[in-house]
PDB file of N, CA and C in Angstrom:
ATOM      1  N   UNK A   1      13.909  15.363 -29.297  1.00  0.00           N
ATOM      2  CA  UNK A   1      14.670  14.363 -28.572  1.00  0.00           C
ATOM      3  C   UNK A   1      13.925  13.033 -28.645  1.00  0.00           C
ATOM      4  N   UNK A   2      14.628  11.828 -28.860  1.00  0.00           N
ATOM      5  CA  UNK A   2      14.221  11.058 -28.518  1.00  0.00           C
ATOM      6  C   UNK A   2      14.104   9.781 -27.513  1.00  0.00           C
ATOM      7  N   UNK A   3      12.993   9.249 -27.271  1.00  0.00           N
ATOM      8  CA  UNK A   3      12.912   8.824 -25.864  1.00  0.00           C
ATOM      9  C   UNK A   3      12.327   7.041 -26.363  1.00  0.00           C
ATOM     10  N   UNK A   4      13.078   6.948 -25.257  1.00  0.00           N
ATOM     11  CA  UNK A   4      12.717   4.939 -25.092  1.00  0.00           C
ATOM     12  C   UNK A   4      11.786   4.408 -23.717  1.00  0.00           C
ATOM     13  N   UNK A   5      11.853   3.159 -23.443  1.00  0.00           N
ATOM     14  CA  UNK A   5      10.728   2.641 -22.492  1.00  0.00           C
ATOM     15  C   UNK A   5      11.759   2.339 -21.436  1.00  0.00           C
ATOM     16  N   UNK A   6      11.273   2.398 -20.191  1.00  0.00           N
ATOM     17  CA  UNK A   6      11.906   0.950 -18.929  1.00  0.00           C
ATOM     18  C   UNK A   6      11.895  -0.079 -19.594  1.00  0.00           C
ATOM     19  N   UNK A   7      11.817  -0.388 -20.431  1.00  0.00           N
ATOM     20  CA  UNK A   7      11.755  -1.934 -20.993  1.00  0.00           C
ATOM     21  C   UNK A   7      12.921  -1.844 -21.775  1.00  0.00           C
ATOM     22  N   UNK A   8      12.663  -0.740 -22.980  1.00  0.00           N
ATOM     23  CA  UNK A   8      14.120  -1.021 -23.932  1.00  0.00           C
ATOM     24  C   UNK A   8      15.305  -0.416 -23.121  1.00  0.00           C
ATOM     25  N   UNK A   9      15.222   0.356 -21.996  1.00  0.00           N
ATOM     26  CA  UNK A   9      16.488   0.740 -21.644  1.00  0.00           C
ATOM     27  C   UNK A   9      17.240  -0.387 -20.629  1.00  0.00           C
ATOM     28  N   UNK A  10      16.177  -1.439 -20.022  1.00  0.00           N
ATOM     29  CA  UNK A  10      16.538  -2.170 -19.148  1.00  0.00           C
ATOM     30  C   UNK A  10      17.365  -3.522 -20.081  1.00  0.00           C
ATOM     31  N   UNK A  11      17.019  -3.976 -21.603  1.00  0.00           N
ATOM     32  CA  UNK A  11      17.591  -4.592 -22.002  1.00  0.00           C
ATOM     33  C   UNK A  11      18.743  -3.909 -22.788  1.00  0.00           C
ATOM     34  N   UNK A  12      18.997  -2.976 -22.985  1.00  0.00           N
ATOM     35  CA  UNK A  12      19.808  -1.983 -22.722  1.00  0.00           C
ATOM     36  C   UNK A  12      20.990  -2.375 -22.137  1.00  0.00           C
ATOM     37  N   UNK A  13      20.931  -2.050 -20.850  1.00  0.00           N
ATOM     38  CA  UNK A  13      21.883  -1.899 -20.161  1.00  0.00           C
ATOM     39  C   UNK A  13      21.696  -3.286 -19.121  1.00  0.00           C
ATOM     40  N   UNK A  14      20.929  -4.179 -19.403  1.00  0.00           N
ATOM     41  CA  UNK A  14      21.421  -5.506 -18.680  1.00  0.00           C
ATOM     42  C   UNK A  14      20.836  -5.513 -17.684  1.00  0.00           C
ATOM     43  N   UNK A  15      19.725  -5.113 -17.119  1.00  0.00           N
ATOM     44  CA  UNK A  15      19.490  -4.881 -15.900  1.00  0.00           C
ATOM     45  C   UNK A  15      18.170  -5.143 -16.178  1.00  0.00           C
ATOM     46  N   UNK A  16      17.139  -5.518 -14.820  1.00  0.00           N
ATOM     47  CA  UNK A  16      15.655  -5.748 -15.325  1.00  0.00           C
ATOM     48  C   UNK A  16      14.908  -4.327 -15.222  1.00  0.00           C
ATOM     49  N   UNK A  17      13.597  -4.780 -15.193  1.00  0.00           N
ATOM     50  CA  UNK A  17      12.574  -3.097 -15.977  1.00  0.00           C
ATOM     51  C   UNK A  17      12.386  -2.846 -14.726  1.00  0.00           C
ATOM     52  N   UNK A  18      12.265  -3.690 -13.273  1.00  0.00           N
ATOM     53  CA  UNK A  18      11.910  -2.866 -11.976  1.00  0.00           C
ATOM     54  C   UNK A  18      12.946  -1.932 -11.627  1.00  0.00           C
ATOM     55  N   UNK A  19      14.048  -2.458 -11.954  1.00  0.00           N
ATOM     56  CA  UNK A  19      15.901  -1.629 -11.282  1.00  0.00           C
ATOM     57  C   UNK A  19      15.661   0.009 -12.174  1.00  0.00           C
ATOM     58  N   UNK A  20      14.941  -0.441 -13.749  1.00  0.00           N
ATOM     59  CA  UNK A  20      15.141   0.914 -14.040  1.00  0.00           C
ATOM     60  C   UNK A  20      14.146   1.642 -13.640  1.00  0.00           C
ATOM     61  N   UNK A  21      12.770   1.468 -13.691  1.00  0.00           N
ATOM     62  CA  UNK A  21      11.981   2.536 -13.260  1.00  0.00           C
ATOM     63  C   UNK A  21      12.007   2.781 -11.703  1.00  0.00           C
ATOM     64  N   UNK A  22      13.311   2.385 -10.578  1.00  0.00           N
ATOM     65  CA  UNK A  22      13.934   2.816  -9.400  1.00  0.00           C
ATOM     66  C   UNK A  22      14.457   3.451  -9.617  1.00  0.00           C
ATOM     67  N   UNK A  23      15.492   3.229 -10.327  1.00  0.00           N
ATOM     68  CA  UNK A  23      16.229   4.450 -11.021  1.00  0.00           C
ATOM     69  C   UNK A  23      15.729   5.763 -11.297  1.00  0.00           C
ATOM     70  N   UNK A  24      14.884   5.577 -11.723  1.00  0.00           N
ATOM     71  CA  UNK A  24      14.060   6.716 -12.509  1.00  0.00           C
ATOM     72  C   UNK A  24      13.340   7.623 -11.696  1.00  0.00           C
ATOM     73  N   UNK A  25      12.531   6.460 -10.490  1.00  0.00           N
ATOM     74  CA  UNK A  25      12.020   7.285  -9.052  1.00  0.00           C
ATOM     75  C   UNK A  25      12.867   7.952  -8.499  1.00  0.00           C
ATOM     76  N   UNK A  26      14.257   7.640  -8.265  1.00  0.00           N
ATOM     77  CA  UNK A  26      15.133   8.169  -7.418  1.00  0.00           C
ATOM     78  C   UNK A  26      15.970   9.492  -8.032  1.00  0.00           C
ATOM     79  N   UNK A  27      15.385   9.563  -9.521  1.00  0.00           N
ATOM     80  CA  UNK A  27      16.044  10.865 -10.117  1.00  0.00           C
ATOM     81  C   UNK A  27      17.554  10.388 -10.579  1.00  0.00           C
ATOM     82  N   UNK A  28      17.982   9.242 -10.969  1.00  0.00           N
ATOM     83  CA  UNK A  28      19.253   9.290 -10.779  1.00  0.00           C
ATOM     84  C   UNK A  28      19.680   8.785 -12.434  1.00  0.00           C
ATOM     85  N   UNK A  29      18.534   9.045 -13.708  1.00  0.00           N
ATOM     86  CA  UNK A  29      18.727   8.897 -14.832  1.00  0.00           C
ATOM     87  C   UNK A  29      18.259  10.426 -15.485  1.00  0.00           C
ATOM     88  N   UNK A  30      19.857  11.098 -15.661  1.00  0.00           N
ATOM     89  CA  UNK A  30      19.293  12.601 -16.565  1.00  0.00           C
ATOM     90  C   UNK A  30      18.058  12.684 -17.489  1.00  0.00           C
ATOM     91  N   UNK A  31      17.415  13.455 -17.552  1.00  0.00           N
ATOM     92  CA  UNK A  31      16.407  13.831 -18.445  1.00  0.00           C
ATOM     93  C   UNK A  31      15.109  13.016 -18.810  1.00  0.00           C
ATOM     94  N   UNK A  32      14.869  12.301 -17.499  1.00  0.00           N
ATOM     95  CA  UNK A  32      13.744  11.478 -17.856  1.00  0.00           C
ATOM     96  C   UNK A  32      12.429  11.904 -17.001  1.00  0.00           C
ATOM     97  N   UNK A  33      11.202  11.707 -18.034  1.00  0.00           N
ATOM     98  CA  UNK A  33      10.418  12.040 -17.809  1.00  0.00           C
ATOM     99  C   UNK A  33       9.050  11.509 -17.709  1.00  0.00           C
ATOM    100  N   UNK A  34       8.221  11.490 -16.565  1.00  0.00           N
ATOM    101  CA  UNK A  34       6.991  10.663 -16.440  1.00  0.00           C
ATOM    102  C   UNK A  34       6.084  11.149 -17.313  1.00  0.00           C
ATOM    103  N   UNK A  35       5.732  10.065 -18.538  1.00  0.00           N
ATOM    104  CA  UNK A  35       4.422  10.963 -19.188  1.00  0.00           C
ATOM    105  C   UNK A  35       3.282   9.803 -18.783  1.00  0.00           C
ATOM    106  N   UNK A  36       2.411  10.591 -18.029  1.00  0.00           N
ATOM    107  CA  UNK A  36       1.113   9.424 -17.415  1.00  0.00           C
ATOM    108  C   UNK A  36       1.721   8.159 -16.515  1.00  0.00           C
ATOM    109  N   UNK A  37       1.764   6.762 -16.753  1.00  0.00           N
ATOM    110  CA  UNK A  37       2.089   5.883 -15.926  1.00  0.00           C
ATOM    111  C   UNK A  37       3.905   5.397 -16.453  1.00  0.00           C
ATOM    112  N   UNK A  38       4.125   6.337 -17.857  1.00  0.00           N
ATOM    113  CA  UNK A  38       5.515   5.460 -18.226  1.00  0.00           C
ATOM    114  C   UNK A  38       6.418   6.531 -18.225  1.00  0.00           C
ATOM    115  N   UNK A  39       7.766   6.098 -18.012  1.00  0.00           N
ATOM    116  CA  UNK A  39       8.842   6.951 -18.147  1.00  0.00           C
ATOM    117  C   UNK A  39       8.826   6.529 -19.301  1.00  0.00           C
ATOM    118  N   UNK A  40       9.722   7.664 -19.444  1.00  0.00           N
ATOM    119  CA  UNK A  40      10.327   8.532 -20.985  1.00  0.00           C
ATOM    120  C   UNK A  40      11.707   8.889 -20.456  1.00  0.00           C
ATOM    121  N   UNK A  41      12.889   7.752 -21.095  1.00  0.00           N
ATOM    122  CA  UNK A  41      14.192   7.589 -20.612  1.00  0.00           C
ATOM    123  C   UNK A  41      14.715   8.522 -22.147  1.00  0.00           C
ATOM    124  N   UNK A  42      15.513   9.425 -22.036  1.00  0.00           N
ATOM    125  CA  UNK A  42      16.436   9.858 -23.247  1.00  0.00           C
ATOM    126  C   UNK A  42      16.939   8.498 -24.216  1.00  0.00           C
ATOM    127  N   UNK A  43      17.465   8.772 -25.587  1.00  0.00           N
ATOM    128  CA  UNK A  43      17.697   7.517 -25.868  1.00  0.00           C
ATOM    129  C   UNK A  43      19.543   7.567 -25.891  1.00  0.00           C
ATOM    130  N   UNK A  44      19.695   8.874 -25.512  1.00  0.00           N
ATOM    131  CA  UNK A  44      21.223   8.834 -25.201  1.00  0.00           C
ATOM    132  C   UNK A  44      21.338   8.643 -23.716  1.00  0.00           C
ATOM    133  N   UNK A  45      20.696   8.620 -23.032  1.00  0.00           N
ATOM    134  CA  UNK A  45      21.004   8.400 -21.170  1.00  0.00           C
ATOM    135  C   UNK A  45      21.856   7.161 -21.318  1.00  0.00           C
ATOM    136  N   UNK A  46      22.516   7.465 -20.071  1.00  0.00           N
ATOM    137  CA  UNK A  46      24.016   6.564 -19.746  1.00  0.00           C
ATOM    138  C   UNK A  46      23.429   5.784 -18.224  1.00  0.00           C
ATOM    139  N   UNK A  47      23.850   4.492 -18.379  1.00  0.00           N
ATOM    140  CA  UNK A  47      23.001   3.570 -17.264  1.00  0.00           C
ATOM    141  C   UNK A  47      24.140   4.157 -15.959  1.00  0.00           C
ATOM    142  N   UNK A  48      23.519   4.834 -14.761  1.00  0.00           N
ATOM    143  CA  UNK A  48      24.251   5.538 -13.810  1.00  0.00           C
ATOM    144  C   UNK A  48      24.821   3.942 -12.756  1.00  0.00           C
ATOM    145  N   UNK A  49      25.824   4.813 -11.747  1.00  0.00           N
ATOM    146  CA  UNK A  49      26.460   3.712 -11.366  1.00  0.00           C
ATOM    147  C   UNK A  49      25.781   3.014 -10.578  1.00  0.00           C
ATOM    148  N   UNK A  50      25.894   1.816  -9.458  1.00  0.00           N
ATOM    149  CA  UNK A  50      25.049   1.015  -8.912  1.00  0.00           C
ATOM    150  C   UNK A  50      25.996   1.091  -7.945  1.00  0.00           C
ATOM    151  N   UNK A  51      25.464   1.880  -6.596  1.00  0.00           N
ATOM    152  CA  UNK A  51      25.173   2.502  -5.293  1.00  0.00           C
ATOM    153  C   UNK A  51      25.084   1.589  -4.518  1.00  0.00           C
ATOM    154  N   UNK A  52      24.353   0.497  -4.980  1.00  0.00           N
ATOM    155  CA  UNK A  52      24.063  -0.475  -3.435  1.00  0.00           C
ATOM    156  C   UNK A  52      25.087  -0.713  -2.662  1.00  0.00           C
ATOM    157  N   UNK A  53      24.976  -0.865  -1.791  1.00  0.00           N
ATOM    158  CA  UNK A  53      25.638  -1.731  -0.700  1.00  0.00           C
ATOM    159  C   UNK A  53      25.883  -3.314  -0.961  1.00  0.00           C
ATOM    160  N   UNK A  54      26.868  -3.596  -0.966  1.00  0.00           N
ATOM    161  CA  UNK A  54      27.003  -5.286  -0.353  1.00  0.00           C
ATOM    162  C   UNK A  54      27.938  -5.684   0.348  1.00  0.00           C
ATOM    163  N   UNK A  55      27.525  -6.548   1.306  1.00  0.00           N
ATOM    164  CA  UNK A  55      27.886  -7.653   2.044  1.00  0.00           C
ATOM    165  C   UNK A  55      28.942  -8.326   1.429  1.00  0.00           C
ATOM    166  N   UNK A  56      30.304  -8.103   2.254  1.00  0.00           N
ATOM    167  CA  UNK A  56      31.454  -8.804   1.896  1.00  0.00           C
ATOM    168  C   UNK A  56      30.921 -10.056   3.011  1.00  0.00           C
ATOM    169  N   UNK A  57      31.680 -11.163   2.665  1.00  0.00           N
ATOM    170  CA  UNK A  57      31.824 -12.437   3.633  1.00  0.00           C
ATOM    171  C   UNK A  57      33.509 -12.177   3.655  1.00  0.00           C
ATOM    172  N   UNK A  58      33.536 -12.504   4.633  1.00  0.00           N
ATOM    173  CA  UNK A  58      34.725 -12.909   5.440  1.00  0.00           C
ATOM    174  C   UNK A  58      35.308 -14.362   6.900  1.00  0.00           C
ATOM    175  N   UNK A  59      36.509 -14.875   6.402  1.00  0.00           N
ATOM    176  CA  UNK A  59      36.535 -15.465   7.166  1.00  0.00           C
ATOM    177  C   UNK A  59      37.499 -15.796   8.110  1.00  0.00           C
ATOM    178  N   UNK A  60      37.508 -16.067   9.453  1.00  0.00           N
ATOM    179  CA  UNK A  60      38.182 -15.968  10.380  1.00  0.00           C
ATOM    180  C   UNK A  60      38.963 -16.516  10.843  1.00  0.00           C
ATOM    181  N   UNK A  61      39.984 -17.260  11.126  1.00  0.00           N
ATOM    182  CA  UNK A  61      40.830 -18.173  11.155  1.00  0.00           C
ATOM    183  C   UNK A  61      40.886 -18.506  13.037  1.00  0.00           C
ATOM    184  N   UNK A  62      40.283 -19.056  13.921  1.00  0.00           N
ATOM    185  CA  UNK A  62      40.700 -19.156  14.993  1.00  0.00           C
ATOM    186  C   UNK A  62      41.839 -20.224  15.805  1.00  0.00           C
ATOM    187  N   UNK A  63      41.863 -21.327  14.925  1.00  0.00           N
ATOM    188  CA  UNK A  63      43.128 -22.606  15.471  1.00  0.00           C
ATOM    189  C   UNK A  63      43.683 -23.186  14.315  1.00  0.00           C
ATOM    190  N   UNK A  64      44.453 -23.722  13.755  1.00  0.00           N
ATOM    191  CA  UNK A  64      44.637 -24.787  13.055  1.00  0.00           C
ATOM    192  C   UNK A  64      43.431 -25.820  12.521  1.00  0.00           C
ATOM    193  N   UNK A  65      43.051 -25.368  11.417  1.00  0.00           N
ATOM    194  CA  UNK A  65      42.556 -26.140  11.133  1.00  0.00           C
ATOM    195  C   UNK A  65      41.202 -25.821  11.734  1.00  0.00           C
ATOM    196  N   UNK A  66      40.480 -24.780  12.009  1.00  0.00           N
ATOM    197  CA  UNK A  66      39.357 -24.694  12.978  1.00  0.00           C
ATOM    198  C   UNK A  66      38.598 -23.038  11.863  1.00  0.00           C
ATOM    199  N   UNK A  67      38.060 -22.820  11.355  1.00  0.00           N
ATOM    200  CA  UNK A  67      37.700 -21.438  10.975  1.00  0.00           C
ATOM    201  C   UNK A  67      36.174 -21.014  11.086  1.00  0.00           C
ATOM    202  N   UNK A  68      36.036 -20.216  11.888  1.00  0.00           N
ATOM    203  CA  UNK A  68      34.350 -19.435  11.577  1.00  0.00           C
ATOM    204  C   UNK A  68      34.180 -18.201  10.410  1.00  0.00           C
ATOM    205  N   UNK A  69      32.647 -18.873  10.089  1.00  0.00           N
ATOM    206  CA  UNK A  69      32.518 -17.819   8.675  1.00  0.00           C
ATOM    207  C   UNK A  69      31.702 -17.245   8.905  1.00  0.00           C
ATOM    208  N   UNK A  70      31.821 -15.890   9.120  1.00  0.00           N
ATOM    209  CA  UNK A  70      30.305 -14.798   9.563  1.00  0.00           C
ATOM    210  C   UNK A  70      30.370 -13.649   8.257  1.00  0.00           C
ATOM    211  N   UNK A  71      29.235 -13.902   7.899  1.00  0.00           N
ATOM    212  CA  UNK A  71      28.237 -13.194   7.042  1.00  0.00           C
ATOM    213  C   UNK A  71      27.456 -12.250   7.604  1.00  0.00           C
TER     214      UNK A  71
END
């Protein structure tokens, strides 16, 4: 099998080299493996989906012409 870096998989898939070796802590890239200080990403692994959370803004309309925006 062959295997690539956090580096080539992060330009890869668009994302920087810290997001992937999180990834990688969290188990959430099949078949990868710590050898010493570097992962060892498959070179067929598929960039998994992105979980985070975010913050919608929304805004509130209270009078004519009057609106609060809470974040």
């Amino acid at each position: 099998m062959e295997y690539i870096s956090a580096k080539e998989a992060a330009e890869r898939w668009g994302i920087s080299k810290r997001r992937v070796q999180k990834l990688c802590e969290e188990g959430r890239i099949n078949g990868v493996t710590k050898v010493g200080f570097v992962w060892a990403i498959p070179a067929t692994a598929e960039k998994p989906e992105d979980n985070r959370r975010r913050e919608k803004k929304w805004f509130e309309y209270k009078t004519e012409g009057e609106f609060f925006c809470g974040i």
